[in-house]
Each structure stands twice: as C-alpha cells, then as structure tokens.
C-alpha atoms as a PDB file:
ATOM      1  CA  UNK A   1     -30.604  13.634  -4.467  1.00  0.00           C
ATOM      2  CA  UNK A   2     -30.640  12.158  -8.286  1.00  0.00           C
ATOM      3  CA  UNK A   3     -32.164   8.888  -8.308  1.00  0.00           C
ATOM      4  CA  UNK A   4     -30.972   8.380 -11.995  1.00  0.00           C
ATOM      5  CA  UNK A   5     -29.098   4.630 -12.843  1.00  0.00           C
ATOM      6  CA  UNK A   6     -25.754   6.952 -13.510  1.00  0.00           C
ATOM      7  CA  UNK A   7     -25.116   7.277  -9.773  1.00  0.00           C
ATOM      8  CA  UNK A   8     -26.628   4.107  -8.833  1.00  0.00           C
ATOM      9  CA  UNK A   9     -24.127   2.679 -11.053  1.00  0.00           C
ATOM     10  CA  UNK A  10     -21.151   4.383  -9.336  1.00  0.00           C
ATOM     11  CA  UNK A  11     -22.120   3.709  -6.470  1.00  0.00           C
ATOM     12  CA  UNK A  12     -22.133   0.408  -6.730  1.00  0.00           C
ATOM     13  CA  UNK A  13     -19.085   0.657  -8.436  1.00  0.00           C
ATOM     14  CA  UNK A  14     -17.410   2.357  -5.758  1.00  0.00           C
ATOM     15  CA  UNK A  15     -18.927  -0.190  -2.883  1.00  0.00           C
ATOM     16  CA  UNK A  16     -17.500  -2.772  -5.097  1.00  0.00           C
ATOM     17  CA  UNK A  17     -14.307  -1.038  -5.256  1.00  0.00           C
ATOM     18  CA  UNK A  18     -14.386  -1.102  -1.211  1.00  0.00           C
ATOM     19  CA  UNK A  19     -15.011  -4.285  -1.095  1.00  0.00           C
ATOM     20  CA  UNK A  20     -12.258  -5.363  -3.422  1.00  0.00           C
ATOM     21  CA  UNK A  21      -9.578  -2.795  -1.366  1.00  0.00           C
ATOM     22  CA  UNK A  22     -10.973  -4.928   2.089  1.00  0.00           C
ATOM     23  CA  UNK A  23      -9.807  -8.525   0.411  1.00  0.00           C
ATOM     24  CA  UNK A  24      -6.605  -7.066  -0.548  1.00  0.00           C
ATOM     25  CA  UNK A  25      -5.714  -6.166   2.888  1.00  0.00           C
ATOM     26  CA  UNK A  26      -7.109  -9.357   4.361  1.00  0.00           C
ATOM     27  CA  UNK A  27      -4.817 -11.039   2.029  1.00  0.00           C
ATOM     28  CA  UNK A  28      -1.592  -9.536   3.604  1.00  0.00           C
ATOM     29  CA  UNK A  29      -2.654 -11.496   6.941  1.00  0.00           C
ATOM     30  CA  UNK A  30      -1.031 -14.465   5.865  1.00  0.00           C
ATOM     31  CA  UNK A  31       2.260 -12.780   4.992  1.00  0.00           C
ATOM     32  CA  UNK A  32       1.848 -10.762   8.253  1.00  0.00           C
ATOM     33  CA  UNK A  33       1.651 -13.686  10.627  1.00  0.00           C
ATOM     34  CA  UNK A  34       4.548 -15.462   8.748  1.00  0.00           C
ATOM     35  CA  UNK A  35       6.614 -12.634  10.154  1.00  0.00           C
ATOM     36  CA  UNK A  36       5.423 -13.174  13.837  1.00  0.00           C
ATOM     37  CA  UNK A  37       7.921 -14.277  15.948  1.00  0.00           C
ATOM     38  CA  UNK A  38       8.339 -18.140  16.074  1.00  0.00           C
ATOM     39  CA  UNK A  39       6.197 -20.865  18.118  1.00  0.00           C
ATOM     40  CA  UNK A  40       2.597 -17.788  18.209  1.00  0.00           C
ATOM     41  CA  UNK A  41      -0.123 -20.129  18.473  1.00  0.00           C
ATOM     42  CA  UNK A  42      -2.752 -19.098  15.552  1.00  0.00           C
ATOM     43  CA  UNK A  43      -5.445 -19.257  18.052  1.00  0.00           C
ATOM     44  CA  UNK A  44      -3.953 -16.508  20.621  1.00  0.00           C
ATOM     45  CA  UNK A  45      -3.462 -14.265  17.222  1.00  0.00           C
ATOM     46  CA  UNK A  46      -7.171 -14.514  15.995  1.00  0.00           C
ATOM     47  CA  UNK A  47      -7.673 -13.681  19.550  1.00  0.00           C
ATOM     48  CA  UNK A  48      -5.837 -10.356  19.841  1.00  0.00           C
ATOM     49  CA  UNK A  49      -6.501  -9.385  16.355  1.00  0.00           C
ATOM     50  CA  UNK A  50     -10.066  -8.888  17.179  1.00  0.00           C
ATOM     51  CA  UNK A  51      -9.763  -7.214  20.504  1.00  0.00           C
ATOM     52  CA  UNK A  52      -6.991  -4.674  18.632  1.00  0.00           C
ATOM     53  CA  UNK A  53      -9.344  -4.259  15.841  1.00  0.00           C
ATOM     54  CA  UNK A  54     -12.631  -3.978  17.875  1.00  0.00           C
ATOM     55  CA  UNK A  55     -10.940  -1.478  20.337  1.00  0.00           C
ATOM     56  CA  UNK A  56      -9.790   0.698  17.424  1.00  0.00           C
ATOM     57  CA  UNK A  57     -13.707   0.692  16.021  1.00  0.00           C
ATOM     58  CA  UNK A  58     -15.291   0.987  18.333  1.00  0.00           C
ATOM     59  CA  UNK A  59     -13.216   4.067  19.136  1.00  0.00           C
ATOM     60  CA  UNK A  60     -13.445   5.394  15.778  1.00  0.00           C
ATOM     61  CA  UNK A  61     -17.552   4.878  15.888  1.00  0.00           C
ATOM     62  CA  UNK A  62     -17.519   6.983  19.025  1.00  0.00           C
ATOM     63  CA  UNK A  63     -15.063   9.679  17.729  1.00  0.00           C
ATOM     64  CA  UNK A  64     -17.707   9.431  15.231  1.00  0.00           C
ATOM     65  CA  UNK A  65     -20.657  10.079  16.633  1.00  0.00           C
ATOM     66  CA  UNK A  66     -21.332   6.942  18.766  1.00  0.00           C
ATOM     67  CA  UNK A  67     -23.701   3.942  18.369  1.00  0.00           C
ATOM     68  CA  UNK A  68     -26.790   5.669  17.592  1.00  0.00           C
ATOM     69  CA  UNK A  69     -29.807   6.163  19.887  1.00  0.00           C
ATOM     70  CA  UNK A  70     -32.383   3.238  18.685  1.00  0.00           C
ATOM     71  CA  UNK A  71     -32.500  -0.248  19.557  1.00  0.00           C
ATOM     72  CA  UNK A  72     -30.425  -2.752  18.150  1.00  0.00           C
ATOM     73  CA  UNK A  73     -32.168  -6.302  16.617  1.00  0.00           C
ATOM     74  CA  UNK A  74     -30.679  -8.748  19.558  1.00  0.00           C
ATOM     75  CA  UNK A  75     -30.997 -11.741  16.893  1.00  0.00           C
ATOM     76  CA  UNK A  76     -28.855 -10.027  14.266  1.00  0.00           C
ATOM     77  CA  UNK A  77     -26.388  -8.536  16.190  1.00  0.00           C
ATOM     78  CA  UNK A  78     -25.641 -11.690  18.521  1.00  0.00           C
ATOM     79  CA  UNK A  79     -25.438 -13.591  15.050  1.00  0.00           C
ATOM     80  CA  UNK A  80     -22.973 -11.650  13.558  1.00  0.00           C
ATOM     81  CA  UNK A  81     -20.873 -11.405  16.410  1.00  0.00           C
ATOM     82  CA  UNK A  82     -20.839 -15.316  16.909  1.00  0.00           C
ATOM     83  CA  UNK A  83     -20.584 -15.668  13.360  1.00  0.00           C
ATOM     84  CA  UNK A  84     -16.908 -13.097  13.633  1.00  0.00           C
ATOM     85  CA  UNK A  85     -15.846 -15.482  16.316  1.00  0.00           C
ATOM     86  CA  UNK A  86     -16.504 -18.969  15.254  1.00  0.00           C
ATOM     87  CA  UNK A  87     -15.415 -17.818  11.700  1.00  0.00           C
ATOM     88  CA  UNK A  88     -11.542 -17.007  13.620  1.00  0.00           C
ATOM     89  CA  UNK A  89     -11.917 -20.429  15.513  1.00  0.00           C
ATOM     90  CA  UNK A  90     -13.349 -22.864  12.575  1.00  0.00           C
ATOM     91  CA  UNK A  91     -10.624 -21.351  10.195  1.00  0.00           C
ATOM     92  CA  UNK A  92      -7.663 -21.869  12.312  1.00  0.00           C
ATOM     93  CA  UNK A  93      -8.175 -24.908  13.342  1.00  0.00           C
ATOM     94  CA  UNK A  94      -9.346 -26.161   9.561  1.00  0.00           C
ATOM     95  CA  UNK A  95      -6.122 -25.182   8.735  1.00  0.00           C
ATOM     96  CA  UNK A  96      -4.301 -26.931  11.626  1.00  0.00           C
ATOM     97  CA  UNK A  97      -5.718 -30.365  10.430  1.00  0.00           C
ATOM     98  CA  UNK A  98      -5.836 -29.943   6.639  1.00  0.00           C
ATOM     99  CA  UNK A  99      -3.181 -27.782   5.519  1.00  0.00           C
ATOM    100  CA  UNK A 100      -3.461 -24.517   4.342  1.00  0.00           C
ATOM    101  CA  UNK A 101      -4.234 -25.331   0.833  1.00  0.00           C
ATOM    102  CA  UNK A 102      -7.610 -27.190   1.568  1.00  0.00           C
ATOM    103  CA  UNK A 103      -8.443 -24.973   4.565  1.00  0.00           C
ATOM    104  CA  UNK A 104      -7.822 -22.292   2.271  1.00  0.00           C
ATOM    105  CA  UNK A 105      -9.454 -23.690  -0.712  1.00  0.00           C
ATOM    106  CA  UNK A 106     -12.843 -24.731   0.992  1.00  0.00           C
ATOM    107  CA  UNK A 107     -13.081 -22.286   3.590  1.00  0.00           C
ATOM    108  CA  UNK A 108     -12.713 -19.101   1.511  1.00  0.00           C
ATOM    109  CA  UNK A 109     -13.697 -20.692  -1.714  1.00  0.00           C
ATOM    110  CA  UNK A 110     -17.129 -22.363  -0.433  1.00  0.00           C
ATOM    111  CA  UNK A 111     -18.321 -18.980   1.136  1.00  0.00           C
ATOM    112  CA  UNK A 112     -19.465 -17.005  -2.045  1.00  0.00           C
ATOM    113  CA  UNK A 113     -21.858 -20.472  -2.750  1.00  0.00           C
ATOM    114  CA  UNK A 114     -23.320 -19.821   0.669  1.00  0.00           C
ATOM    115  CA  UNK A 115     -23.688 -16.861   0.694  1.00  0.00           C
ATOM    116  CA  UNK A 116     -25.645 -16.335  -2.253  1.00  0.00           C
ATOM    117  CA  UNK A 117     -27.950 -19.277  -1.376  1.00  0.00           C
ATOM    118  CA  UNK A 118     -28.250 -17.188   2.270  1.00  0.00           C
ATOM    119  CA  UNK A 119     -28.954 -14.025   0.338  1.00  0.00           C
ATOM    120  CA  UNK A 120     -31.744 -15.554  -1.999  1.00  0.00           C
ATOM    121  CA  UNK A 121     -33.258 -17.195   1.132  1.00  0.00           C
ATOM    122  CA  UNK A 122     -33.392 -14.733   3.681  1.00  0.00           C
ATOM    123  CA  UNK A 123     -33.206 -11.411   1.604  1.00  0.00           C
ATOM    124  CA  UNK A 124     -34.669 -12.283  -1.782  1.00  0.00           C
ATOM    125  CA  UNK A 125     -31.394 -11.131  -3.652  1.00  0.00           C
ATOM    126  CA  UNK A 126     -30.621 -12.847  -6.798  1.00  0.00           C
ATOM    127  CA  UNK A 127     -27.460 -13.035  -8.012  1.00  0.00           C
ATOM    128  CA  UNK A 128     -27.785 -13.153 -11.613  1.00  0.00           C
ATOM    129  CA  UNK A 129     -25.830 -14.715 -14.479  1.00  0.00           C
ATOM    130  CA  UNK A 130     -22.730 -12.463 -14.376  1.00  0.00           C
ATOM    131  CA  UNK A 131     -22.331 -13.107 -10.955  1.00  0.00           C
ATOM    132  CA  UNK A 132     -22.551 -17.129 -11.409  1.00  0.00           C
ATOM    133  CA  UNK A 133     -20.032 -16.698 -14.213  1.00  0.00           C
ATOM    134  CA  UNK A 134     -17.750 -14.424 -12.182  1.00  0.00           C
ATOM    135  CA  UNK A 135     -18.174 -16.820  -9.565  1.00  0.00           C
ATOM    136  CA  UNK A 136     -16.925 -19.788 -11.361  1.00  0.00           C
ATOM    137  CA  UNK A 137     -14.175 -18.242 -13.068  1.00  0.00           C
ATOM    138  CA  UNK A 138     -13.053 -16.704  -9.287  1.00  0.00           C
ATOM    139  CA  UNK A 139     -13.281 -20.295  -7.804  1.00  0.00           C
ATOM    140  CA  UNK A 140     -11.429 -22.208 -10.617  1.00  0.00           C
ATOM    141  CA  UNK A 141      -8.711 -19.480 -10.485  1.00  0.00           C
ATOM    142  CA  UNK A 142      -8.761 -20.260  -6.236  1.00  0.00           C
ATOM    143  CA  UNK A 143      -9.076 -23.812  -6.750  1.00  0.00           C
ATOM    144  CA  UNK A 144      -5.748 -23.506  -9.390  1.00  0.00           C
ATOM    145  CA  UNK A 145      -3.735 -21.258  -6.712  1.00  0.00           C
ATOM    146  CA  UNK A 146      -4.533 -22.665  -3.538  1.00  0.00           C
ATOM    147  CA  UNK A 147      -4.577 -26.617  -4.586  1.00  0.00           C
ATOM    148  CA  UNK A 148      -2.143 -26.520  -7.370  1.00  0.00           C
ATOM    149  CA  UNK A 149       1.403 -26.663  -4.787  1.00  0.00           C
ATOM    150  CA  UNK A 150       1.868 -29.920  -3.509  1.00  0.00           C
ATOM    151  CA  UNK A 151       0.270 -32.524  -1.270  1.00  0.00           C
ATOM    152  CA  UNK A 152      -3.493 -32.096  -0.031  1.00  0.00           C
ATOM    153  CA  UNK A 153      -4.918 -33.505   3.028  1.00  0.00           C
ATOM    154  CA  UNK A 154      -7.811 -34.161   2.751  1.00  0.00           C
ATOM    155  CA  UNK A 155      -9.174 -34.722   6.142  1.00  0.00           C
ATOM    156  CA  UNK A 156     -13.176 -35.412   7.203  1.00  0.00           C
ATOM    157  CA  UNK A 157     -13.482 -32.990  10.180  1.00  0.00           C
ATOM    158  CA  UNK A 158     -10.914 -30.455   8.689  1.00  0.00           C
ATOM    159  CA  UNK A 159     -13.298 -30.067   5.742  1.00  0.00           C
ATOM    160  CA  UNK A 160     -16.077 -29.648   8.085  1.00  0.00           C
ATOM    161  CA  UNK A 161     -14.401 -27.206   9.873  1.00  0.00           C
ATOM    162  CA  UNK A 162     -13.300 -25.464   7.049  1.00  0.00           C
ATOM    163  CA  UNK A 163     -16.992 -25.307   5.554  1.00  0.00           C
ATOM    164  CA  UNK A 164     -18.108 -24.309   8.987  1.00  0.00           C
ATOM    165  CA  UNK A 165     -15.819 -21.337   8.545  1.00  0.00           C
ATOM    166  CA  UNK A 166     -17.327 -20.575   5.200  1.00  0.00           C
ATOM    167  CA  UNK A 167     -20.389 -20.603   6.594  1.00  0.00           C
ATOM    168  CA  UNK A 168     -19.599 -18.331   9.442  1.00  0.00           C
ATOM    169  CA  UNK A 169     -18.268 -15.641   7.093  1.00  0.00           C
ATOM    170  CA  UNK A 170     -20.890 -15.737   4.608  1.00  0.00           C
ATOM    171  CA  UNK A 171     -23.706 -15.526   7.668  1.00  0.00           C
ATOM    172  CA  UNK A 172     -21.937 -12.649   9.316  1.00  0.00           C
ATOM    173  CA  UNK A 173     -21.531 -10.741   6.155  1.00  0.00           C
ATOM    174  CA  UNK A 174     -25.780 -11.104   5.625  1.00  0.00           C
ATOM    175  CA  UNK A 175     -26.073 -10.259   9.513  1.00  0.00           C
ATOM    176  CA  UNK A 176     -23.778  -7.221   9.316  1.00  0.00           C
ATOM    177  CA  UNK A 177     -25.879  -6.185   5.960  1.00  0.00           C
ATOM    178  CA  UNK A 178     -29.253  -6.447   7.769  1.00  0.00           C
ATOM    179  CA  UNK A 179     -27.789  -4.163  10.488  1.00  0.00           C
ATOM    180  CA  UNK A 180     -26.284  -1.600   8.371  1.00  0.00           C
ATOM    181  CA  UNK A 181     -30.012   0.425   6.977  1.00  0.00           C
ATOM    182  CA  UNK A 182     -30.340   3.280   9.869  1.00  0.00           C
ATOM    183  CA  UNK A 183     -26.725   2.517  11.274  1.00  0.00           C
ATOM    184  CA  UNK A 184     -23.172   3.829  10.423  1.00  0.00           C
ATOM    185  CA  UNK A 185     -20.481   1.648   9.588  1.00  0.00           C
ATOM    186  CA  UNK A 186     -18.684   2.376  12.112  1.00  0.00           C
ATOM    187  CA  UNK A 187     -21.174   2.008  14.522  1.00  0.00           C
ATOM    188  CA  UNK A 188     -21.749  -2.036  13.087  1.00  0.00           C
ATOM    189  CA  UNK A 189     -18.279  -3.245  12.879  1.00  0.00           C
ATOM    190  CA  UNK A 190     -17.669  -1.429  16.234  1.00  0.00           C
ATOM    191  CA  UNK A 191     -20.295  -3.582  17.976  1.00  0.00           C
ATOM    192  CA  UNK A 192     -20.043  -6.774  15.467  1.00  0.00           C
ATOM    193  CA  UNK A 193     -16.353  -6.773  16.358  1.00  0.00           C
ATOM    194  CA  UNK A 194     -16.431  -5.947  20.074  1.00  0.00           C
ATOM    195  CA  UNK A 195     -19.010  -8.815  20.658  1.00  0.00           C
ATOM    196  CA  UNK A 196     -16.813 -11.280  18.582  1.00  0.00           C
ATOM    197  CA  UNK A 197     -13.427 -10.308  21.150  1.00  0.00           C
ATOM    198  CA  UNK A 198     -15.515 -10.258  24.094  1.00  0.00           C
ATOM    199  CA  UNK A 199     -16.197 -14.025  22.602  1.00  0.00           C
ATOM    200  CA  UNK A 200     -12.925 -15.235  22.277  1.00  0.00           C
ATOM    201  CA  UNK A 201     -11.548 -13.222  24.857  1.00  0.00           C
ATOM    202  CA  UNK A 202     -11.548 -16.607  27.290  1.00  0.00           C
ATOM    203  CA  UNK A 203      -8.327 -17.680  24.694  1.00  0.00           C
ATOM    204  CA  UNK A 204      -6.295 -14.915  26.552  1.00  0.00           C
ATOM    205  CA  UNK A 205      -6.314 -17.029  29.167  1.00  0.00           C
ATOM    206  CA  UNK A 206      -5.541 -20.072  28.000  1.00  0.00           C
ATOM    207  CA  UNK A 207      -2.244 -19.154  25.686  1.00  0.00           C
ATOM    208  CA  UNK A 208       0.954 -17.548  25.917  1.00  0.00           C
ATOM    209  CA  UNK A 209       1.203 -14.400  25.160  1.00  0.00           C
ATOM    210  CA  UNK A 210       4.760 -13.320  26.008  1.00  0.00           C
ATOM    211  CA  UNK A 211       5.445 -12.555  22.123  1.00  0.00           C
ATOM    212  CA  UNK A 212       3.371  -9.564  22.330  1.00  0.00           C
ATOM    213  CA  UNK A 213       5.986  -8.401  24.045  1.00  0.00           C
ATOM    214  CA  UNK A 214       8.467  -8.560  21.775  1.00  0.00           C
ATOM    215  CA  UNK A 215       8.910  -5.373  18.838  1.00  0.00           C
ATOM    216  CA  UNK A 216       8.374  -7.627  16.219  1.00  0.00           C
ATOM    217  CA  UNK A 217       4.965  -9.166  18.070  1.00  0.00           C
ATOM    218  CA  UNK A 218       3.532  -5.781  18.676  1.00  0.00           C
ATOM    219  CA  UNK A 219       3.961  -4.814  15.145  1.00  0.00           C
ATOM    220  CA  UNK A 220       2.324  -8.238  14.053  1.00  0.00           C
ATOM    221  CA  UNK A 221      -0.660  -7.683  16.353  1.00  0.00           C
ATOM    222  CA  UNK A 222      -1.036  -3.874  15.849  1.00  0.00           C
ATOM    223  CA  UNK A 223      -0.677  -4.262  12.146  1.00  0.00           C
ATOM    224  CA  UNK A 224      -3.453  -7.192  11.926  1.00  0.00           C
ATOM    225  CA  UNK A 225      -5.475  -5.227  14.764  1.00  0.00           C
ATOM    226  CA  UNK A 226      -5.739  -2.041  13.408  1.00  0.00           C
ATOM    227  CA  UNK A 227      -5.480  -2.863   9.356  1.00  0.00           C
ATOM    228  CA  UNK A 228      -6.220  -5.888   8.493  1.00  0.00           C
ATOM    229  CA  UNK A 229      -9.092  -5.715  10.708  1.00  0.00           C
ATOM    230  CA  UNK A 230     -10.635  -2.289  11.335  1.00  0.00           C
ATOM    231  CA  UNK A 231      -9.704  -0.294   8.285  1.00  0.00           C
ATOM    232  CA  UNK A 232     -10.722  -3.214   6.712  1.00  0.00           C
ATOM    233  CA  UNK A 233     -13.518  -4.065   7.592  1.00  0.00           C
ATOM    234  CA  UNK A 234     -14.724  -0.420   7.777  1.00  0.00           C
ATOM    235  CA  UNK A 235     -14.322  -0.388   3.850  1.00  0.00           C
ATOM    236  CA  UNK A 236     -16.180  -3.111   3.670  1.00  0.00           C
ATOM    237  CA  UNK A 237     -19.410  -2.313   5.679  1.00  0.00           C
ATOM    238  CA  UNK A 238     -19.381   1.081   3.557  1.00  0.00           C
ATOM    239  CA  UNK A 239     -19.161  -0.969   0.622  1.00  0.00           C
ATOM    240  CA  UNK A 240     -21.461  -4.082   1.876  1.00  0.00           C
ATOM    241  CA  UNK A 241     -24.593  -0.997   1.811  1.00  0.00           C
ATOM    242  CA  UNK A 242     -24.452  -1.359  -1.719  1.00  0.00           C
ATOM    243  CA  UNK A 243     -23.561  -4.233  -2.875  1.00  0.00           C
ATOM    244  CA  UNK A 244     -25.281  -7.817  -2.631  1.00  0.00           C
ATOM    245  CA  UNK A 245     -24.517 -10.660  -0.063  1.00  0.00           C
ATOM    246  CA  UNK A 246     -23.693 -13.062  -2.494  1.00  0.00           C
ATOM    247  CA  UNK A 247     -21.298 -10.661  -4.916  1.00  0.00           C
ATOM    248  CA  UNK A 248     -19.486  -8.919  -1.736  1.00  0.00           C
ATOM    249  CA  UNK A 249     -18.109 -12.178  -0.653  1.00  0.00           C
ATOM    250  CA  UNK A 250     -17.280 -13.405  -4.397  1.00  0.00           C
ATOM    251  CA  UNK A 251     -15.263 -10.037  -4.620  1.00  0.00           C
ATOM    252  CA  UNK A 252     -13.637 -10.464  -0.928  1.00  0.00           C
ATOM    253  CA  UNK A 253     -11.831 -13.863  -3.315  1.00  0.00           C
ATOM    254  CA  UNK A 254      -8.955 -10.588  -3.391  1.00  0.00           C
ATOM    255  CA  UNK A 255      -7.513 -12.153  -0.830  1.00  0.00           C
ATOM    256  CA  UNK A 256      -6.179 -15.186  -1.402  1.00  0.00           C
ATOM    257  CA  UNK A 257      -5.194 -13.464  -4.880  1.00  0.00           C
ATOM    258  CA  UNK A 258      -3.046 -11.125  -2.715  1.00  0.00           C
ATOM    259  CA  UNK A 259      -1.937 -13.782  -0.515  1.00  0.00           C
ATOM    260  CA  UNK A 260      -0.307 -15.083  -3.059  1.00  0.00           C
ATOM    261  CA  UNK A 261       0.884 -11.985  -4.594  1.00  0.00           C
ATOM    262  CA  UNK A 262       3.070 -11.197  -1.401  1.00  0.00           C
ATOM    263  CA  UNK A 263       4.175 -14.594  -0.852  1.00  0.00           C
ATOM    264  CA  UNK A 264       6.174 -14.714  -4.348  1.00  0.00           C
ATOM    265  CA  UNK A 265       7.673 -11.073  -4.440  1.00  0.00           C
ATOM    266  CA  UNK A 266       7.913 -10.750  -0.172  1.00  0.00           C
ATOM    267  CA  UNK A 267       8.647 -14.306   0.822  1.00  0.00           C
ATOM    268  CA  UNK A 268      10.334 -15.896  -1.940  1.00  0.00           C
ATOM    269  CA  UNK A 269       7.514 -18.481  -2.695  1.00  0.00           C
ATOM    270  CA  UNK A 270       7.764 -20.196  -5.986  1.00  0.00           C
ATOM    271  CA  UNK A 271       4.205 -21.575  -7.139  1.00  0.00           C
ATOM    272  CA  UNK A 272       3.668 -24.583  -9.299  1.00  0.00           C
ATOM    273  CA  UNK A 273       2.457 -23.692 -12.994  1.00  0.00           C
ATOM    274  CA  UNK A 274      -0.980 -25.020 -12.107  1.00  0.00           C
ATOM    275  CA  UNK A 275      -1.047 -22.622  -9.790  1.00  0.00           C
ATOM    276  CA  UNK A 276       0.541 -19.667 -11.481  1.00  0.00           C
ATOM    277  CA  UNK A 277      -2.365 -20.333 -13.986  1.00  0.00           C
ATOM    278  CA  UNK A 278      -5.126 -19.857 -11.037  1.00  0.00           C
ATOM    279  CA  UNK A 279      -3.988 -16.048 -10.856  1.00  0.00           C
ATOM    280  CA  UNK A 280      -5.081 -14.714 -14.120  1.00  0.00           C
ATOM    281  CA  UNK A 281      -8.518 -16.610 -13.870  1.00  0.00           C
ATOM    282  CA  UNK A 282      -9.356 -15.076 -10.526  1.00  0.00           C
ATOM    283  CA  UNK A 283      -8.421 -11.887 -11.518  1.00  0.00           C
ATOM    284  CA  UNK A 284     -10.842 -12.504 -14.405  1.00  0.00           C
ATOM    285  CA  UNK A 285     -13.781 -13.517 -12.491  1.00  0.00           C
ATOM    286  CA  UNK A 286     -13.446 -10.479  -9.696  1.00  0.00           C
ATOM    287  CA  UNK A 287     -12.195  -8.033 -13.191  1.00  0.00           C
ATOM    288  CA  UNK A 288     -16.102  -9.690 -14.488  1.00  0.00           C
ATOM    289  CA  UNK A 289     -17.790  -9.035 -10.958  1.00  0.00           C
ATOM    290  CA  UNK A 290     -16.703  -5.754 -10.375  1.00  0.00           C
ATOM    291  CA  UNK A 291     -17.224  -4.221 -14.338  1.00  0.00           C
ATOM    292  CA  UNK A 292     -20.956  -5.859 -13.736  1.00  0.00           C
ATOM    293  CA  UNK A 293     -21.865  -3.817 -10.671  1.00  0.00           C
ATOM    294  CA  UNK A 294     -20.317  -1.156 -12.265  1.00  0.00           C
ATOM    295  CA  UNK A 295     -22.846  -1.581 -14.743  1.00  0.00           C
ATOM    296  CA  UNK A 296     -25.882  -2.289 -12.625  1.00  0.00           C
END
C-alpha cells in the first residue's frame, strides 16, 4: 500500500466526509421525535433508541465477522459505554430545565472545546490553527441559530447538565477512538452501544411505553434505532480512524445545522434573522474543517 500524502489526504477527506454524513443524520432526531406521538417522555426514547440501535450493531458486527478474538481494554470500553449513556441522560434532562436553545447551544456547542483539550491531553493531538478557526466560525454560526429565537433560560444546574453532556460526548468519542486500532467498526459501536442500553435499560421500567405500540411510535423508534443511531454511528467510527478527536466532533456541529434545515422546510419553523445568519457561518466553519483535512 502507497504511503504517499495523496491518499493520506483522501482519506482523511473521506473520514471527514463520514463524519459530516453522521451529524446530518443525527440532526433529523429532533424532527423525528417531534413526530412521535404526543405525551413520549424523552427519557423512555433515549432509552429505546439505544437498545434498537445497539441490537442492530451488534448484529451487523456479527454478520460481520464478530467481535474479534483479543481482549478488550476494560477501562476504555466501560468509559465509552458510560460516557453513550450519561451523554442520553445529561442531554435530556439539560433540555428539560433550560430549553432547547441553551441545552442545545452548550451541550453540542461546548463539546468540540473539550474535546480537543481531551485529545491534546490524553493523545497528544493538536488541533492546529485551521481547526481553531473552523471552530470559532462553527460555534458563532451555532451560537446565532440555536440562541437567536426567543427567550433563554438560563438555568445553573441545566447548564451543568448540559456541559456534563458535552463532556460525555466528547469523552466517548476519544474512548471509542482508542478502541478502534486492531478493531472493526462494527465490532466498537456494537459493544460501545450495547453497554450504553444495557445502562439505561433500568428506564424501561420506570416509563410508559404503550406508544411503541402505536404505527407512528414504531416508526419513530425504528427510524432513530436503526438510523440515526447505528448507520450513524457506523459512519462515524469508520470515519473517527482517521480523523482527530478534536476536528470529528467540530464536524459532528452538522447537526444542529440540519436540525434546523428540517425544521423550516418539514415543520414550518420560521427562524429569527439572527438566527438565519448562524446558518451560513456554520456552514463556513465545517466548509473550512473539512477542505483542511482534505488537505492534510
């Protein structure tokens, strides 16, 4: 195999590509949940959109060839499965006391900060200048979309939640990374994912989940179980191998550029000017991102 900068190049091109197609469909969640059927409880959807989604890949990694015959790192792989669940828990229930604007806002928008101070720390990858620039242009373009619509609320332990969910997906994204060398894909996100359902799988028991059900609440769930979660995620382990902690999350800022997308042309949303002016920023900063790894 040709170890010239050429394919280097494209292939971190192509991982950034993957990474950019996994925010896009993470970005349809939002829209997808609006069209569950009234009164679902946010908390019993995280739930069954992970054990949908881990069932599916960890079926896929076995269709695939299984999980491989060596050991796996017990600290890494209970981290990034904690990490998947307390990421679907903090989230929620940042959103639940602060709105969806400043969950939104700091939970999404504070994770490409941490993780590139977790990917200097713990595996000596350094950003660079294109990626700080891409980075601020993304966030100011979030910052616009998600805070520019009305009324925020701005409250103490919702922020903290919120960052705590920012945290959680920028530490799962460096776990999943450290497992990936000698492992498929498949293989990581089937056992990442299985371990975060088999974590949250107490909420089962706790909520109603009649809706299920119901034509439209199978859809929801099957739709955010088996696309928004697996095929997503599968693109982006394949294209987390090669490209950085830091810049993988920065790109992953696709989805609340999506969300928004769908919510004007599917649901009717008007956004405020301010926030109309967010979109072509963060298109800038992942257009930046991207073209740079391209270039690497």
């Amino acid at each position: 195999m040709s170890t010239a900068s050429a394919p280097a190049g494209q292939s971190l091109s192509s991982g950034a590509l993957l990474v950019l197609a996994a925010g896009v469909l993470w970005g349809t969640s939002g829209t997808t949940q609006a069209l569950a059927p009234a009164g679902v409880s946010p908390a019993s959807i995280g739930a069954m959109r992970l054990v949908v989604g881990g069932g599916v890949l960890m079926l896929l990694a076995l269709i695939r060839g299984g999980l491989g015959a060596g050991r796996w790192p017990v600290f890494g792989t209970l981290l990034a499965g904690i990490c998947v669940a307390s990421y679907q828990l903090c989230f929620f229930a940042a959103v639940h006391r602060t709105g969806v604007a400043v969950g939104t806002l700091v939970g999404i928008g504070s994770s490409p900060v941490i993780a590139g101070l977790l990917g200097f720390v713990f595996r000596g990858e350094r950003p660079g200048r294109r990626w700080l620039v891409a980075t601020c242009f993304a966030l100011a373009g979030c910052a616009l979309l998600v805070g520019g619509g009305g009324e925020l609320n701005a409250d103490p332990l919702g922020i903290l939640l919120a960052l705590g969910a920012g945290t959680s997906y920028a530490s799962y994204t460096m776990a999943i990374k450290g497992l990936l060398p000698g492992r498929t894909p498949d293989a990581v996100m089937a056992v990442v994912f299985c371990l975060g359902a088999l974590l949250l799988s107490p909420l089962l028991f706790t909520t109603d989940l009649h809706w299920i059900a119901a034509p439209r609440g199978m859809a929801v769930v099957l739709y955010l179980g088996v696309v928004v979660t697996a095929l997503s995620y599968w693109l982006f382990a394949r294209g987390l191998k090669s490209v950085p902690v830091a810049s993988a999350v920065t790109l992953s800022l696709a989805e609340p550029l999506t969300a928004a997308l769908l919510g004007i042309v599917l649901l009717g949303e008007r956004l405020s000017p301010t926030a109309l002016a967010g979109i072509p920023l963060l298109f800038a900063g992942l257009a930046v991102l991207a073209g740079s790894l391209g270039k690497a």
